[in-house]
C-alpha atoms as a PDB file:
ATOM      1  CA  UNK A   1       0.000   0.000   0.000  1.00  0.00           C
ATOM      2  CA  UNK A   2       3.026   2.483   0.789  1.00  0.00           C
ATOM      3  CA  UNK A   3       4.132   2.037  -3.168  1.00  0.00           C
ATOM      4  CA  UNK A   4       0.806   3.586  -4.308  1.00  0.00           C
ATOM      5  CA  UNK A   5       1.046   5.849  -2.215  1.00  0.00           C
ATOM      6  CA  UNK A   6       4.615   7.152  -3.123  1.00  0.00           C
ATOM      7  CA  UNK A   7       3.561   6.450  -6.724  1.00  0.00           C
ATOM      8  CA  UNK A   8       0.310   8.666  -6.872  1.00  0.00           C
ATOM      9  CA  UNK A   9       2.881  11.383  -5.054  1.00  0.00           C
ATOM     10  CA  UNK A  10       5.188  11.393  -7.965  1.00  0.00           C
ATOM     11  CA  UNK A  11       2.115  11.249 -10.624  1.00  0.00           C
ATOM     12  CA  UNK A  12       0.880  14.370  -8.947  1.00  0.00           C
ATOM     13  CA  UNK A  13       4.064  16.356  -8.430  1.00  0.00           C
ATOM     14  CA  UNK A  14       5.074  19.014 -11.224  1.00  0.00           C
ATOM     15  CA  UNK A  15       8.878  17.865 -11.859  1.00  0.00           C
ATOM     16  CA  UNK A  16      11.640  19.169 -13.848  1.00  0.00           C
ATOM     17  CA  UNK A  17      11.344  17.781 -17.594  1.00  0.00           C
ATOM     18  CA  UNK A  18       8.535  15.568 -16.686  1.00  0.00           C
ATOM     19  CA  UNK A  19       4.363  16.832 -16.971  1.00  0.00           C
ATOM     20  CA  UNK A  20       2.133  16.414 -13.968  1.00  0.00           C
ATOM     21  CA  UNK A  21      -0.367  13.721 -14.718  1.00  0.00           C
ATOM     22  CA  UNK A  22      -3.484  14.873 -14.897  1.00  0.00           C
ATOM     23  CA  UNK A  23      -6.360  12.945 -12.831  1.00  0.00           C
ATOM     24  CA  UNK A  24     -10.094  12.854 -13.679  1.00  0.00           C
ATOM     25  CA  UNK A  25     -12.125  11.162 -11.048  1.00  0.00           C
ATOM     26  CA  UNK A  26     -15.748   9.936 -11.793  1.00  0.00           C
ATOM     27  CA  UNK A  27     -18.317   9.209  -9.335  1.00  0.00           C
ATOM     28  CA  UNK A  28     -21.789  10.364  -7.791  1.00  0.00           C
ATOM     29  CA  UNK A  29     -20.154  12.158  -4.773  1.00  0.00           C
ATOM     30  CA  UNK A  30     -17.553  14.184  -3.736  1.00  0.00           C
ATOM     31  CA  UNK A  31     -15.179  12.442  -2.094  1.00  0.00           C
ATOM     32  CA  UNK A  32     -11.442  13.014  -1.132  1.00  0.00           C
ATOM     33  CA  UNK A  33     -10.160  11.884  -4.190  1.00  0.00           C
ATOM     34  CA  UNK A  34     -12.739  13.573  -6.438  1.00  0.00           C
ATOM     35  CA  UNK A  35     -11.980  17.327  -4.331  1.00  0.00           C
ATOM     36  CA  UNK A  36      -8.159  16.250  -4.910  1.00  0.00           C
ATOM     37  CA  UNK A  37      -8.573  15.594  -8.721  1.00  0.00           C
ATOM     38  CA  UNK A  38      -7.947  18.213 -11.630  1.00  0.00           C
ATOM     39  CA  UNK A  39     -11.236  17.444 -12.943  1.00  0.00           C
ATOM     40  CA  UNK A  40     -14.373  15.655 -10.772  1.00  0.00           C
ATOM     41  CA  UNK A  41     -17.472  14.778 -13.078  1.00  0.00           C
ATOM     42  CA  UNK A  42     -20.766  13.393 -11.383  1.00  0.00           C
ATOM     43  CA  UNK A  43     -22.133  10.516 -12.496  1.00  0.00           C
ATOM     44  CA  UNK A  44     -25.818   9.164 -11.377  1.00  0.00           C
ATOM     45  CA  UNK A  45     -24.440   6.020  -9.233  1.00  0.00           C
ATOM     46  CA  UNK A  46     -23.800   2.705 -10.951  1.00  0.00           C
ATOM     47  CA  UNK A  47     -23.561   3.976 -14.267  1.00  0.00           C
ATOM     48  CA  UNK A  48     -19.917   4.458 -14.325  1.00  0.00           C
ATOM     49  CA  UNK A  49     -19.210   1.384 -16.358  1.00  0.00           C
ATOM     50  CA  UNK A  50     -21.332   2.653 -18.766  1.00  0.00           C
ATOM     51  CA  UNK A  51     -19.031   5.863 -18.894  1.00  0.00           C
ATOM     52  CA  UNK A  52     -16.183   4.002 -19.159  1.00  0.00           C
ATOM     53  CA  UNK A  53     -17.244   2.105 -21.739  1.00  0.00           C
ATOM     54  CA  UNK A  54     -18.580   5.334 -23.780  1.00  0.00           C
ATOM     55  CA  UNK A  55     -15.399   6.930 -23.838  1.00  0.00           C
ATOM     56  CA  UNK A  56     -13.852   3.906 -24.830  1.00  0.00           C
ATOM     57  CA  UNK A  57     -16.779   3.650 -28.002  1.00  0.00           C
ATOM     58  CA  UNK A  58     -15.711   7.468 -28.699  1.00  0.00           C
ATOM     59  CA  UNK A  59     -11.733   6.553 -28.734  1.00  0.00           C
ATOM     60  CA  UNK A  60     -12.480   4.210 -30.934  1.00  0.00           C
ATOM     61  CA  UNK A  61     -14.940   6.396 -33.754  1.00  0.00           C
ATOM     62  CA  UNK A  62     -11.934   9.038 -32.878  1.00  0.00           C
ATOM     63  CA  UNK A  63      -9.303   9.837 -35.630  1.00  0.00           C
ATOM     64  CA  UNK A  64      -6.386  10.758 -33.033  1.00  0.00           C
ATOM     65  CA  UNK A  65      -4.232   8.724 -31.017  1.00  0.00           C
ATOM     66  CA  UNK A  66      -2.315   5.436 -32.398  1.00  0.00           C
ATOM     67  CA  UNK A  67      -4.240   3.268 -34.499  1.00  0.00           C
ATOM     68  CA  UNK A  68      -3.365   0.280 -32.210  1.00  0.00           C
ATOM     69  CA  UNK A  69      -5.195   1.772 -29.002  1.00  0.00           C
ATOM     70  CA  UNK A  70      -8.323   2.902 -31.272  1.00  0.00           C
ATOM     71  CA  UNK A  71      -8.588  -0.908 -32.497  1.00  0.00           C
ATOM     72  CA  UNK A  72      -8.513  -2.397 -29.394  1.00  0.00           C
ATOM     73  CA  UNK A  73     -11.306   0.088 -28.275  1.00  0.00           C
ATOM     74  CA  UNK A  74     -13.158  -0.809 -31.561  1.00  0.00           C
ATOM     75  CA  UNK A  75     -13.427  -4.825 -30.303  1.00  0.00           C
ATOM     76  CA  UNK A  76     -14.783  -3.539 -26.824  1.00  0.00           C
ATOM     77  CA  UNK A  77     -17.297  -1.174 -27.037  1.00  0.00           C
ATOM     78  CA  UNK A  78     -18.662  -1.102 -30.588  1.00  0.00           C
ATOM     79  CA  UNK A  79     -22.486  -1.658 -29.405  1.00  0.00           C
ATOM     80  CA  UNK A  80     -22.196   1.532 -26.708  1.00  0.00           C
ATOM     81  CA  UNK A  81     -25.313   4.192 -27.337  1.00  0.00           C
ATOM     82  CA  UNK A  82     -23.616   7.426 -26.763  1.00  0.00           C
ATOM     83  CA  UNK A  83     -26.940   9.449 -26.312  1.00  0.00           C
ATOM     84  CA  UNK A  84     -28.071   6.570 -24.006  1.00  0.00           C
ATOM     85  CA  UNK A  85     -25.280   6.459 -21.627  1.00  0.00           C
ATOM     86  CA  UNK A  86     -24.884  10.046 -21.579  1.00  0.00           C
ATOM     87  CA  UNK A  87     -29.193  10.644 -20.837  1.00  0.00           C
ATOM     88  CA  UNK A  88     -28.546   7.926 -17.854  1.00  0.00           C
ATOM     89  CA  UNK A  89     -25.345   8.503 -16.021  1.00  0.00           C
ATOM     90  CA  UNK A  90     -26.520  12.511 -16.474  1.00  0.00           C
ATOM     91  CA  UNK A  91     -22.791  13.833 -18.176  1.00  0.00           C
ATOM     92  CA  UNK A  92     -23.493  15.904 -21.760  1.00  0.00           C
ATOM     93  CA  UNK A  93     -22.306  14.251 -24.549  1.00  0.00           C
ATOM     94  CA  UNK A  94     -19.364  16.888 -25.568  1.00  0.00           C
ATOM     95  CA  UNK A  95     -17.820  16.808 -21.804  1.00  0.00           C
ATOM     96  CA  UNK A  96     -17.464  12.364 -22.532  1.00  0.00           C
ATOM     97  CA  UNK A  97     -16.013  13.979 -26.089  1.00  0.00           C
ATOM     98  CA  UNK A  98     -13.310  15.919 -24.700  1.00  0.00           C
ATOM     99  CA  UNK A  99     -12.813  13.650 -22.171  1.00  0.00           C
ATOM    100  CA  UNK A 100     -11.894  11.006 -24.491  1.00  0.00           C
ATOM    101  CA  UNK A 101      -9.892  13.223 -26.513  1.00  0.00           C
ATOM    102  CA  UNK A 102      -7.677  13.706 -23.233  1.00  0.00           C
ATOM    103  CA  UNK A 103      -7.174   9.912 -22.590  1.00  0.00           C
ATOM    104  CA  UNK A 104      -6.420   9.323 -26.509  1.00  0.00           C
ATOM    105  CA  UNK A 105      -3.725  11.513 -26.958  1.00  0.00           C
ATOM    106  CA  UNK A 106      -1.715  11.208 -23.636  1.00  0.00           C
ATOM    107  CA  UNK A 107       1.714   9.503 -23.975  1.00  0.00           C
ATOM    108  CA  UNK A 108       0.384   7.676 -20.739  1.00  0.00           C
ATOM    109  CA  UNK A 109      -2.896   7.225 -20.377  1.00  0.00           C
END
């Protein structure tokens, strides 16, 4: 447990020659690590395999990133209803856009 710990440390720590990672948390309520993230979205509760799964449908429709990670995402999620999962876990179709957007093009997602 103390090697997450030290690990999340350095992900969040802004050092020389190396980008500060940048941490989205999703979930119904605020919690400590939603308040500590860059970016907290609210989700209705239980749908946040749903979100997942949309961004993963949207990486894969997407025309950035490598080809390799939008082909994988293509053989998981190719059945997702964007409209659908958006309308039920309450999150606007454009936010799940950009969001996805973020993850595709990170060196590390």
């Amino acid at each position: 447990m103390a090697g997450y710990g030290v690990e999340f440390g350095d992900f969040r720590t802004n050092r020389v020659g190396k980008p500060r990672g940048y941490l989205v948390q999703l979930e119904p309520r605020m919690s400590n690590t939603a308040a500590s993230a860059d970016r907290w979205l609210p989700v209705r509760p239980g749908t946040e395999a749903l979100v997942a799964q949309a961004l993963i449908r949207l990486i894969a429709d997407g025309d950035a990133g490598p080809a390799e990670r939008r082909e994988r995402a293509a053989q998981v999620a190719r059945d997702v209803n964007l409209d659908e999962v958006a309308s039920r876990a309450d999150i606007p179709v454009p936010i799940l856009e950009s969001l996805a957007q973020t993850f595709v093009t990170a060196n590390r997602p």
